[in-house]
PDB file of N, CA and C in Angstrom:
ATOM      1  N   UNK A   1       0.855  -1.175   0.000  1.00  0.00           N
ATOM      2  CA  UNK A   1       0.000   0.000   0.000  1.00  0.00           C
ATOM      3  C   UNK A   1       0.901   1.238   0.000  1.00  0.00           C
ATOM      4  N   UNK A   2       0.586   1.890  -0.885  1.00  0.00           N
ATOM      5  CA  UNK A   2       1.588   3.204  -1.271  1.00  0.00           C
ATOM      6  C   UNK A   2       1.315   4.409  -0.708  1.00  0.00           C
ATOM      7  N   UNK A   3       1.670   5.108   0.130  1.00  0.00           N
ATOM      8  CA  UNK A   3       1.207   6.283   0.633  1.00  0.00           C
ATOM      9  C   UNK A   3       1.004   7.388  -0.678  1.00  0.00           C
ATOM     10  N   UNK A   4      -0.556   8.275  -0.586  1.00  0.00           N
ATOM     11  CA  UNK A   4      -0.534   8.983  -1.655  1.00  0.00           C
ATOM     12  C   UNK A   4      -1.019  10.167  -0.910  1.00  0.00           C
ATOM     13  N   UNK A   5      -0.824  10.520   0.660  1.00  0.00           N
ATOM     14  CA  UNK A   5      -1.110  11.656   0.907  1.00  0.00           C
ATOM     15  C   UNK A   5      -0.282  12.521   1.533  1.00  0.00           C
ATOM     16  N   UNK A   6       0.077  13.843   1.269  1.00  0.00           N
ATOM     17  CA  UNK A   6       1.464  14.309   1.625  1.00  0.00           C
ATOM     18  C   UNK A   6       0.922  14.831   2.981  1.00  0.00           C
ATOM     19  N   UNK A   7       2.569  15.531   4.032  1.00  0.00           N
ATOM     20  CA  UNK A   7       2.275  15.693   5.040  1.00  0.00           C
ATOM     21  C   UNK A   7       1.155  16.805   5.875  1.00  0.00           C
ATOM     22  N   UNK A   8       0.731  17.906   4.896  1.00  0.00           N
ATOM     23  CA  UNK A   8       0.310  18.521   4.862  1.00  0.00           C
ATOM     24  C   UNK A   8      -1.231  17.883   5.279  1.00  0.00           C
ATOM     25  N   UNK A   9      -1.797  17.089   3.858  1.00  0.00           N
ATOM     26  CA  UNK A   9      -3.000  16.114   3.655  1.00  0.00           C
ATOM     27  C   UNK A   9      -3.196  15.375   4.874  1.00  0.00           C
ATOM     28  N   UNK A  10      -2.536  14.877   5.130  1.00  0.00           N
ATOM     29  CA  UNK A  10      -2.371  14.197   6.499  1.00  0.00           C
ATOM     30  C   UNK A  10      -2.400  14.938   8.056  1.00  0.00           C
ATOM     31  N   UNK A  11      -1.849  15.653   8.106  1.00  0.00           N
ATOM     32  CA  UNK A  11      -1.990  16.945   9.099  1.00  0.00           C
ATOM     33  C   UNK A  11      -3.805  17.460   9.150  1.00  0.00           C
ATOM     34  N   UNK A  12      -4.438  17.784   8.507  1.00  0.00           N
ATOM     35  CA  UNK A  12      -5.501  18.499   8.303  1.00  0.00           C
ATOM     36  C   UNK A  12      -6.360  17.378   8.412  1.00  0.00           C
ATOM     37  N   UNK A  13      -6.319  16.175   7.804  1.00  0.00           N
ATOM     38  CA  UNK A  13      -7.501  15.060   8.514  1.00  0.00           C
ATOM     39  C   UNK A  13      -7.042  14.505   9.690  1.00  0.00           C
ATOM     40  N   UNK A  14      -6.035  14.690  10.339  1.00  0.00           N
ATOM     41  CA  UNK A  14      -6.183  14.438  11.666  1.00  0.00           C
ATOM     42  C   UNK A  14      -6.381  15.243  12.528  1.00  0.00           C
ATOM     43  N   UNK A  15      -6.095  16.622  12.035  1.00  0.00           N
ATOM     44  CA  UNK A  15      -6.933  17.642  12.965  1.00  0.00           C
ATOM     45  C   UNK A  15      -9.030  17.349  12.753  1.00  0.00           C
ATOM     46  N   UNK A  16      -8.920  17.452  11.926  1.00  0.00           N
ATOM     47  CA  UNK A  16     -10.483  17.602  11.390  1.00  0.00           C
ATOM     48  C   UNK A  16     -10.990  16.107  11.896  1.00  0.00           C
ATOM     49  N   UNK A  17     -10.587  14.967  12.139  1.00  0.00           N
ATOM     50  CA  UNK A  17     -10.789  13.547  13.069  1.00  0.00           C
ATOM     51  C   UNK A  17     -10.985  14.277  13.965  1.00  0.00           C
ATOM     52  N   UNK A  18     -10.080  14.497  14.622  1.00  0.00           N
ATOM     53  CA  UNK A  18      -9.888  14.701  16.415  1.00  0.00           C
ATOM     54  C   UNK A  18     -11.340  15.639  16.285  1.00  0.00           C
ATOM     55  N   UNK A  19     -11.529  17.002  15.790  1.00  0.00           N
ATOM     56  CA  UNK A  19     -12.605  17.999  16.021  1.00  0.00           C
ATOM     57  C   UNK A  19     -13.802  17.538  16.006  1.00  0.00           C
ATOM     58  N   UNK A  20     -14.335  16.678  14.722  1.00  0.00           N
ATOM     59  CA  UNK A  20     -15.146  15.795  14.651  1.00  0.00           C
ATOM     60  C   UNK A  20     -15.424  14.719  15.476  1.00  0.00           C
ATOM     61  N   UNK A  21     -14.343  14.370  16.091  1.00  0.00           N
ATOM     62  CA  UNK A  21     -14.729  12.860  17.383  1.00  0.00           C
ATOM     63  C   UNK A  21     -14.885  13.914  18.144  1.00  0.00           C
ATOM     64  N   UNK A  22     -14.570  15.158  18.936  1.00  0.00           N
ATOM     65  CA  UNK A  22     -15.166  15.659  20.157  1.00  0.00           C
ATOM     66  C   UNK A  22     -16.111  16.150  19.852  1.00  0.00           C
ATOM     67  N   UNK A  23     -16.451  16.965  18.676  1.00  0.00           N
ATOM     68  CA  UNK A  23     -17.932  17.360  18.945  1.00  0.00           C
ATOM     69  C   UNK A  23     -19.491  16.177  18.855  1.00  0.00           C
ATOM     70  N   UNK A  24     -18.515  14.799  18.206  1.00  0.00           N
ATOM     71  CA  UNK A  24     -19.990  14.054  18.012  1.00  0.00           C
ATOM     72  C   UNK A  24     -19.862  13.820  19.573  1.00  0.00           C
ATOM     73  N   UNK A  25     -19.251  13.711  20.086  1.00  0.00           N
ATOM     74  CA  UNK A  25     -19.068  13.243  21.808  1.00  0.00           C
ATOM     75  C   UNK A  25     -20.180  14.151  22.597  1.00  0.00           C
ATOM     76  N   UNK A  26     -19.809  15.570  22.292  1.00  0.00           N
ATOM     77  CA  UNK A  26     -20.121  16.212  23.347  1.00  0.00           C
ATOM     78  C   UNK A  26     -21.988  17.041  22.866  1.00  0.00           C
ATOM     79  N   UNK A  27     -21.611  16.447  21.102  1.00  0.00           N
ATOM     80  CA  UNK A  27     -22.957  17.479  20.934  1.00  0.00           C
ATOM     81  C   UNK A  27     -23.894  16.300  20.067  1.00  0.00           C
ATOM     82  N   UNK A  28     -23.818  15.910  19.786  1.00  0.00           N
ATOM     83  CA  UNK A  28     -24.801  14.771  18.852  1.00  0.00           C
ATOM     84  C   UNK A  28     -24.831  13.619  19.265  1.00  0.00           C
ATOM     85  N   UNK A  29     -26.398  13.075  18.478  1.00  0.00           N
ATOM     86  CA  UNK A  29     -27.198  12.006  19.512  1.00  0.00           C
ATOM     87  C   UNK A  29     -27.602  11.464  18.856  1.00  0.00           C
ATOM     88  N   UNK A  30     -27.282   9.852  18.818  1.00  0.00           N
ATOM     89  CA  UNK A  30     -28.554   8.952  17.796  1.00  0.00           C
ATOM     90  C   UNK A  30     -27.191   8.534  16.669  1.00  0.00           C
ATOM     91  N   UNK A  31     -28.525   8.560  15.715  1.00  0.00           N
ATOM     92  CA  UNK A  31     -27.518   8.122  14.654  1.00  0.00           C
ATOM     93  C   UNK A  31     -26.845   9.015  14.022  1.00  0.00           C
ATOM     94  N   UNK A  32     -26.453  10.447  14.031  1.00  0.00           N
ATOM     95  CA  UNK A  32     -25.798  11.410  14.419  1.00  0.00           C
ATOM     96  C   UNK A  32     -24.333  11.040  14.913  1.00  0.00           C
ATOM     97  N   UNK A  33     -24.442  10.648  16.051  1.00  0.00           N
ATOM     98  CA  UNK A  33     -23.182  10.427  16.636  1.00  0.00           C
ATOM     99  C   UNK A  33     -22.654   9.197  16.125  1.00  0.00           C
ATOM    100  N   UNK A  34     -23.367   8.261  16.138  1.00  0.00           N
ATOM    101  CA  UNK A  34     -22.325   6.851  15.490  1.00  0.00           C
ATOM    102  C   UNK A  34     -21.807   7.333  13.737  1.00  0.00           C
ATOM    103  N   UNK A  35     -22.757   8.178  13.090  1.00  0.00           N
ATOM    104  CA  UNK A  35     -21.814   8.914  12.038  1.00  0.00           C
ATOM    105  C   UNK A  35     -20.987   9.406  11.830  1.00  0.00           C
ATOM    106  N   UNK A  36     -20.988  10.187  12.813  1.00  0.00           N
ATOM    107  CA  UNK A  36     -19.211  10.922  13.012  1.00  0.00           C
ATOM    108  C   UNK A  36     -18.646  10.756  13.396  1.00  0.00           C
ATOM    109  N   UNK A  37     -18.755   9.483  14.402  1.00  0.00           N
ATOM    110  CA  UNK A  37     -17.598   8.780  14.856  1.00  0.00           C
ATOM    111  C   UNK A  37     -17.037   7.972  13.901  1.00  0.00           C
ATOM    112  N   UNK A  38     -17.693   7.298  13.265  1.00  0.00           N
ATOM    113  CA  UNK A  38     -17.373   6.245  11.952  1.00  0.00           C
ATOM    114  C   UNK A  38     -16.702   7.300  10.856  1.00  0.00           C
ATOM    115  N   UNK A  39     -17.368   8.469  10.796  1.00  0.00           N
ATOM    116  CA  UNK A  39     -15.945   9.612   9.879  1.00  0.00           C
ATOM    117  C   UNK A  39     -14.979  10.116  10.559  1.00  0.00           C
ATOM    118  N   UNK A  40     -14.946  10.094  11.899  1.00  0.00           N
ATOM    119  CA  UNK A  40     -13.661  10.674  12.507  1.00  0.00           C
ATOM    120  C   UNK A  40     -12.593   9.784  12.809  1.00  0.00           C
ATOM    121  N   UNK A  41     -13.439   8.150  12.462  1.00  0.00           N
ATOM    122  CA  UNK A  41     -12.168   7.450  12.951  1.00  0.00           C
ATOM    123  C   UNK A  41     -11.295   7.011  11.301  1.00  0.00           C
ATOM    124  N   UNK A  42     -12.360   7.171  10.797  1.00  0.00           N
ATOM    125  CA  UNK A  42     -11.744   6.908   9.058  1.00  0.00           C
ATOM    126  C   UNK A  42     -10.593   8.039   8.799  1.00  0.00           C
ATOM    127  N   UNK A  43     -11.541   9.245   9.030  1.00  0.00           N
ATOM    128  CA  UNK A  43     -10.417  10.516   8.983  1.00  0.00           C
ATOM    129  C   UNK A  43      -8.730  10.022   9.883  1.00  0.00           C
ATOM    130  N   UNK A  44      -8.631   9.720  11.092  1.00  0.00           N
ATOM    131  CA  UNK A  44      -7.589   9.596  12.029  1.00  0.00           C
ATOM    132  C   UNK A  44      -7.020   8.372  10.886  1.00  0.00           C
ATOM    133  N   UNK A  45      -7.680   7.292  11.018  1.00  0.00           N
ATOM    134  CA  UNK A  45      -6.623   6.345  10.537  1.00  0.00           C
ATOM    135  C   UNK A  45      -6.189   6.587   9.038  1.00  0.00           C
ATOM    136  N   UNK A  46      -6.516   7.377   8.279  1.00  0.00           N
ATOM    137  CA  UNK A  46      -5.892   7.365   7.462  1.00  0.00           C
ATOM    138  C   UNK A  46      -5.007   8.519   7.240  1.00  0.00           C
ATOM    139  N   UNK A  47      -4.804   9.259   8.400  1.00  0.00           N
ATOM    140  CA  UNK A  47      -4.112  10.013   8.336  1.00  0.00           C
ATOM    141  C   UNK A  47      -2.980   9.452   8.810  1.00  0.00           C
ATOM    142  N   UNK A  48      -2.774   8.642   9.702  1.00  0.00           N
ATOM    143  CA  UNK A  48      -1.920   7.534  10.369  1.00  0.00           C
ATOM    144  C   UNK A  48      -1.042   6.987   9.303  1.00  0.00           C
ATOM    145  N   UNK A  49      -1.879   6.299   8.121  1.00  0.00           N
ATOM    146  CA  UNK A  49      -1.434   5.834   7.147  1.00  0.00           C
ATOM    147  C   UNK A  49      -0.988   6.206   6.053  1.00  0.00           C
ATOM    148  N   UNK A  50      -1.516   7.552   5.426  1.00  0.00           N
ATOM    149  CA  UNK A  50      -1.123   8.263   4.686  1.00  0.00           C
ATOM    150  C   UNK A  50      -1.723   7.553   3.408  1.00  0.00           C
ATOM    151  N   UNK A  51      -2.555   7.065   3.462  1.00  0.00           N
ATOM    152  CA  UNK A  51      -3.158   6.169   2.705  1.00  0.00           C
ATOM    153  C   UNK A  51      -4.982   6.360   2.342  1.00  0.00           C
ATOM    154  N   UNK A  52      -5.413   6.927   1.032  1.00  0.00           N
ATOM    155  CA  UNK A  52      -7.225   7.501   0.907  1.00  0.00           C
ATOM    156  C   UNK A  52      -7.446   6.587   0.023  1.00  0.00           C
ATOM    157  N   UNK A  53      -8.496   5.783   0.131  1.00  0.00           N
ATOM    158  CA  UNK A  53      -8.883   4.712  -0.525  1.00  0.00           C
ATOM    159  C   UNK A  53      -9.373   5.525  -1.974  1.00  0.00           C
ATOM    160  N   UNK A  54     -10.090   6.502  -1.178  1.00  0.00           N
ATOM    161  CA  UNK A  54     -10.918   7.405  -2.669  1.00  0.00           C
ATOM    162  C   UNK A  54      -9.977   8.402  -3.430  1.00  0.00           C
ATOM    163  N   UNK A  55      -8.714   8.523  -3.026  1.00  0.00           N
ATOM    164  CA  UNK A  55      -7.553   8.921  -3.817  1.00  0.00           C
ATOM    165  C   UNK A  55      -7.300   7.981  -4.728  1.00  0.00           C
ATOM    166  N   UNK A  56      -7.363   6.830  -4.233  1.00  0.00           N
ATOM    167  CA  UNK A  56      -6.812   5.400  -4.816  1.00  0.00           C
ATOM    168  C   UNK A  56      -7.705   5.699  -6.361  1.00  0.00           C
ATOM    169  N   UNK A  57      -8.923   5.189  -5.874  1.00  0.00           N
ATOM    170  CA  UNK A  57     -10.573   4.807  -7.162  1.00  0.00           C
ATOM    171  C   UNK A  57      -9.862   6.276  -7.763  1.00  0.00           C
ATOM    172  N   UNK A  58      -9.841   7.666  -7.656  1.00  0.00           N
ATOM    173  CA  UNK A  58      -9.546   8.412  -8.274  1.00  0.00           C
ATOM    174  C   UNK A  58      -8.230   8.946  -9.039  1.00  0.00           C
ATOM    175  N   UNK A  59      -7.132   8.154  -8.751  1.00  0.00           N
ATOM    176  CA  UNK A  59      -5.949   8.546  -9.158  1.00  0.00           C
ATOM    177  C   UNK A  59      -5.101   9.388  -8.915  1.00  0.00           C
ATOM    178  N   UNK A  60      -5.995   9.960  -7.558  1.00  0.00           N
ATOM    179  CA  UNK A  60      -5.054  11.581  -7.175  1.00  0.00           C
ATOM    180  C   UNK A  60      -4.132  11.031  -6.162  1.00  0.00           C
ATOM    181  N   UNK A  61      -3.103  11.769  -5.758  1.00  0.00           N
ATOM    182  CA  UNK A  61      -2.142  11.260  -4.927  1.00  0.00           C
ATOM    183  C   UNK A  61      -1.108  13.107  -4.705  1.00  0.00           C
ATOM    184  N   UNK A  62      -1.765  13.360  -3.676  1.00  0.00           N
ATOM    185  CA  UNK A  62      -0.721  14.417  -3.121  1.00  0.00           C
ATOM    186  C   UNK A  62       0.587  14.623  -2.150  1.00  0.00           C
ATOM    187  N   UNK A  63       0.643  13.328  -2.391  1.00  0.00           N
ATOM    188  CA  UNK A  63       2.446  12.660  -2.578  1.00  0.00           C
ATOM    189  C   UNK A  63       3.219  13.166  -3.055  1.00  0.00           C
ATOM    190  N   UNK A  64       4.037  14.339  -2.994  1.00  0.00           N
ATOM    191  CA  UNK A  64       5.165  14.280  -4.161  1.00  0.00           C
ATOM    192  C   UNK A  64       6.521  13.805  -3.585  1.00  0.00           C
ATOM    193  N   UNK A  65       6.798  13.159  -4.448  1.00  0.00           N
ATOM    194  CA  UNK A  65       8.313  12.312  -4.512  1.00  0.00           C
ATOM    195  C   UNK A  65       8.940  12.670  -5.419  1.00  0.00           C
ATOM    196  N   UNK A  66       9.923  13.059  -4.758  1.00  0.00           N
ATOM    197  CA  UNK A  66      11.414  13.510  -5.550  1.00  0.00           C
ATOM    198  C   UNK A  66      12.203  12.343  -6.166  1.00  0.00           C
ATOM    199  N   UNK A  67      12.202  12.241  -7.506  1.00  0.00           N
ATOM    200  CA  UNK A  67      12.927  11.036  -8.499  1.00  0.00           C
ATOM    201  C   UNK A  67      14.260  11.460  -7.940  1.00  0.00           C
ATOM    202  N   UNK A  68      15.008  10.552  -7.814  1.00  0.00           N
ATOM    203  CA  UNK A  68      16.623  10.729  -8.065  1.00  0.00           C
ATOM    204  C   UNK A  68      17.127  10.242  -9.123  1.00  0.00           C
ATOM    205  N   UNK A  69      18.305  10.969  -9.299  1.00  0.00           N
ATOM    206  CA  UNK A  69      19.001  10.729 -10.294  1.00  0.00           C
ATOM    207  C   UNK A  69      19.504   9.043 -10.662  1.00  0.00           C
ATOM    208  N   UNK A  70      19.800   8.425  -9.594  1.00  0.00           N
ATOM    209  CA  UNK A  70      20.315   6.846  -9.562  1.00  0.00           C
ATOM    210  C   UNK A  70      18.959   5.827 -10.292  1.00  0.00           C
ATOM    211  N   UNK A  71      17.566   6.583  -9.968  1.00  0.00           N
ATOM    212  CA  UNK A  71      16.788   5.664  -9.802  1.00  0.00           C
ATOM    213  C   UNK A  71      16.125   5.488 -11.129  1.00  0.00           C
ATOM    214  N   UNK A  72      15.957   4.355 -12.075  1.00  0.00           N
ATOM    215  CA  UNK A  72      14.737   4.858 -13.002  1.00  0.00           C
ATOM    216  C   UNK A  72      13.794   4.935 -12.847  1.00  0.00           C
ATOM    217  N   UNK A  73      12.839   5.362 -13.493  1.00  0.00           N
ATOM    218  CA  UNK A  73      11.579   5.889 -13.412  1.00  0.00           C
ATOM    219  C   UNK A  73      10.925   4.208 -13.628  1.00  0.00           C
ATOM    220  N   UNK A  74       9.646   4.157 -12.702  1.00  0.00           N
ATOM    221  CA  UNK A  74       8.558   3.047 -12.968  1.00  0.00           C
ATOM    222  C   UNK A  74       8.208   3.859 -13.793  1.00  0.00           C
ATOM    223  N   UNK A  75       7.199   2.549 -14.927  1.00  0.00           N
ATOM    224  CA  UNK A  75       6.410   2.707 -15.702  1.00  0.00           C
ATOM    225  C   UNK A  75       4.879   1.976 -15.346  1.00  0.00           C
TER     226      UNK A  75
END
């Protein structure tokens, strides 16, 4: 599994996890709250991982990797 989200990408869904798990905590009820917990924990772990499934299905990847000179390029 290839990381395709840079540190930045990653930074901002784990802030936006964490904000989202305290407010379903402290303010929403029902099926409300098991929603945003189920998006705040998706948000955290994949910020963990550096890894968006729906980056994946879409092809985006805000990864950038620096080629070196030694290395060839995949095709």
């Amino acid at each position: 599994m290839e990381q395709n989200e840079s540190l930045m990408d990653r930074t901002i869904r784990l802030f936006v996890g964490i904000i989202i798990l305290f407010l379903s905590y402290f303010f929403a009820v029902g099926f409300w709250e098991i929603l945003f917990y189920v998006i705040a924990i998706i948000l955290i772990i994949e910020a963990f991982t550096g890894y968006c499934v729906f980056y994946k299905l879409y092809g985006i990847s805000t990864n950038k990797k620096e080629i070196s000179v030694n290395e060839p390029e995949k095709e």
